[in-house]
C-alpha atoms as a PDB file:
ATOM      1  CA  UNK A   1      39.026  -9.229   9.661  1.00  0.00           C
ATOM      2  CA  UNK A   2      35.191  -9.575   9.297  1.00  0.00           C
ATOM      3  CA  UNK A   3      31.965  -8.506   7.381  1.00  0.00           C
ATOM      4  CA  UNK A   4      28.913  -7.799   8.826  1.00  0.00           C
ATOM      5  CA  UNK A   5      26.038  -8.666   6.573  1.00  0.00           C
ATOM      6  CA  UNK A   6      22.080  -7.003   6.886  1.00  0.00           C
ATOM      7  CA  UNK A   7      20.118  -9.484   6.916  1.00  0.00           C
ATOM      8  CA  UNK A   8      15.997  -8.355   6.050  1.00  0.00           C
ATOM      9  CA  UNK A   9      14.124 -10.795   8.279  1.00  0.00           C
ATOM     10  CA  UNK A  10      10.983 -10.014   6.466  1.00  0.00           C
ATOM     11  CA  UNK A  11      11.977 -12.304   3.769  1.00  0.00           C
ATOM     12  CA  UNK A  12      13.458 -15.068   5.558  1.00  0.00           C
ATOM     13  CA  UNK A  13       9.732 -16.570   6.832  1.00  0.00           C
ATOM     14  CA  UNK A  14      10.392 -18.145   9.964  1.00  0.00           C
ATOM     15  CA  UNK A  15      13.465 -16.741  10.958  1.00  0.00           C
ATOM     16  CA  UNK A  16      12.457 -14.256  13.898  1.00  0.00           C
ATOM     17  CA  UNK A  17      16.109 -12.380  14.452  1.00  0.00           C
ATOM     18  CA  UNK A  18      19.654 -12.602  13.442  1.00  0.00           C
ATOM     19  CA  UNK A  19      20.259 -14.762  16.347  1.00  0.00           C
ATOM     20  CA  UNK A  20      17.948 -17.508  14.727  1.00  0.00           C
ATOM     21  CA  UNK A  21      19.215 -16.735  11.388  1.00  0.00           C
ATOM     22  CA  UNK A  22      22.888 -17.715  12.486  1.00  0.00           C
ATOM     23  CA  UNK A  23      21.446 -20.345  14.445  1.00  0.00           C
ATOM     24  CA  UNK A  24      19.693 -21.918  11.610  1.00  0.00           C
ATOM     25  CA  UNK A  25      22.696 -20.986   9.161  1.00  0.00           C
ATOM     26  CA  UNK A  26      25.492 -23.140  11.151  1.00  0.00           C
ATOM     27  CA  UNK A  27      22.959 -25.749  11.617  1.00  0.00           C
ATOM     28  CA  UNK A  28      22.030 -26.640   8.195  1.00  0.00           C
ATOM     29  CA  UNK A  29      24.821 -25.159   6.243  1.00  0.00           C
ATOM     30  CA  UNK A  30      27.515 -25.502   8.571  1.00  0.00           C
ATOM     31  CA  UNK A  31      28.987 -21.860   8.099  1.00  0.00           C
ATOM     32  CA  UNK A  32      29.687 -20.135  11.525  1.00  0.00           C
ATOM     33  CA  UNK A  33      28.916 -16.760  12.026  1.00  0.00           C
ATOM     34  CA  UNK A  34      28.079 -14.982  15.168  1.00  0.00           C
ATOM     35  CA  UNK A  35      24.528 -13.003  15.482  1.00  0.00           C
ATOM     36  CA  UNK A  36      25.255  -9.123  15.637  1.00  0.00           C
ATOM     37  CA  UNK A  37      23.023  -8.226  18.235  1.00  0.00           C
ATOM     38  CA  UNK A  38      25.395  -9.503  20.452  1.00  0.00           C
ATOM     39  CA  UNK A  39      27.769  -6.504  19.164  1.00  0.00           C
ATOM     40  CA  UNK A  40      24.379  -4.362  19.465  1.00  0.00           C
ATOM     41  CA  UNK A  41      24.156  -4.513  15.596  1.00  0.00           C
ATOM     42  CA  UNK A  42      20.842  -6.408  15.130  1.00  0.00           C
ATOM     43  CA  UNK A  43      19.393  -7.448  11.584  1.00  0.00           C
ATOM     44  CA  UNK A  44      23.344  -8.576  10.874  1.00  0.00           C
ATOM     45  CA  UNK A  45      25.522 -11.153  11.110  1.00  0.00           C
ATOM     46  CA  UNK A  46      29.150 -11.400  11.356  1.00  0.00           C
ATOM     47  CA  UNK A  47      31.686 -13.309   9.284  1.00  0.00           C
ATOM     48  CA  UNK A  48      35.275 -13.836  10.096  1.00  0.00           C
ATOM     49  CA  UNK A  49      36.976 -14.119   6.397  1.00  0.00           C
ATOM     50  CA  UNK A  50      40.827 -14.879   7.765  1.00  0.00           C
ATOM     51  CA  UNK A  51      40.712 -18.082   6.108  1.00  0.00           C
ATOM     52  CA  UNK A  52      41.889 -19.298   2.809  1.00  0.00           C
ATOM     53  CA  UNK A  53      40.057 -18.087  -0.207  1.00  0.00           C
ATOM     54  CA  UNK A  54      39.391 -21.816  -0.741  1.00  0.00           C
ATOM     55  CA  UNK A  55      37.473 -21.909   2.476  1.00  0.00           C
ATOM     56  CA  UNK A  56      35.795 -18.440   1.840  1.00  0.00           C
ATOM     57  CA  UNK A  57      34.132 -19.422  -1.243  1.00  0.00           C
ATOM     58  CA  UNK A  58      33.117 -22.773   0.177  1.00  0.00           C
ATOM     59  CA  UNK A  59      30.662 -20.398   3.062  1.00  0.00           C
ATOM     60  CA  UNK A  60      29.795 -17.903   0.522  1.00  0.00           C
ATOM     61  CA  UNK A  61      28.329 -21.050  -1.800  1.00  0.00           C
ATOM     62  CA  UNK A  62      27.096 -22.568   1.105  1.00  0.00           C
ATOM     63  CA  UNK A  63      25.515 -19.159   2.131  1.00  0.00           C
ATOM     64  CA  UNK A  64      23.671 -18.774  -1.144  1.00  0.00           C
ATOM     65  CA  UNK A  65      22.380 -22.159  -1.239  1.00  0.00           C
ATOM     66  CA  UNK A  66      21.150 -21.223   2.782  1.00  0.00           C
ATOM     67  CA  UNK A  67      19.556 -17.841   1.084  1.00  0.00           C
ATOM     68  CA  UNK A  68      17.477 -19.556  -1.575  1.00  0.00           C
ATOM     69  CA  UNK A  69      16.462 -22.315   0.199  1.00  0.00           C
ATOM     70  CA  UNK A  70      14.876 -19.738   2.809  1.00  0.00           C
ATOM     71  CA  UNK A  71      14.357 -16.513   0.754  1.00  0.00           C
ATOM     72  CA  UNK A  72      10.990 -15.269  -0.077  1.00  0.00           C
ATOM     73  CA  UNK A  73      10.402 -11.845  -1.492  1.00  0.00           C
ATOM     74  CA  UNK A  74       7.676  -9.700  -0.212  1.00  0.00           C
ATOM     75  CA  UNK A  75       5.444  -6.747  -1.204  1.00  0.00           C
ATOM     76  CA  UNK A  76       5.861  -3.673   1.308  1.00  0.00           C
END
């Protein structure tokens, strides 16, 4: 099982595509998720949550922490 997740690039400064963001994600937060423009889903990532809830809560914390440490809002 899996969740794909949009991701809105224009707040994540920096961060050109999802590829990048999942780069960038496993890098510095050491979640792994795959890019979904490789599924020809772009602006998402995918997460495989077959693991123990223990484990699941650890990425989604670890997620968050990736979110506000790259998260600005903006003004369309």
């Amino acid at each position: 099982m899996y969740i794909m997740v949009g991701i809105d690039l224009k707040c994540f400064p920096g961060i050109e595509s999802d590829m990048e963001f999942a780069q960038t994600l496993i890098r510095e937060k050491s979640v792994f998720c795959l890019p979904a423009s490789i599924f020809e889903c772009p602006n998402y990532i995918r997460i495989v949550i077959t693991m123990k809830k223990e484990k699941i809560i650890e990425a989604c914390n670890r997620i968050e922490e990736f979110v506000l440490d790259h998260y600005s809002s903006y003004d369309s």
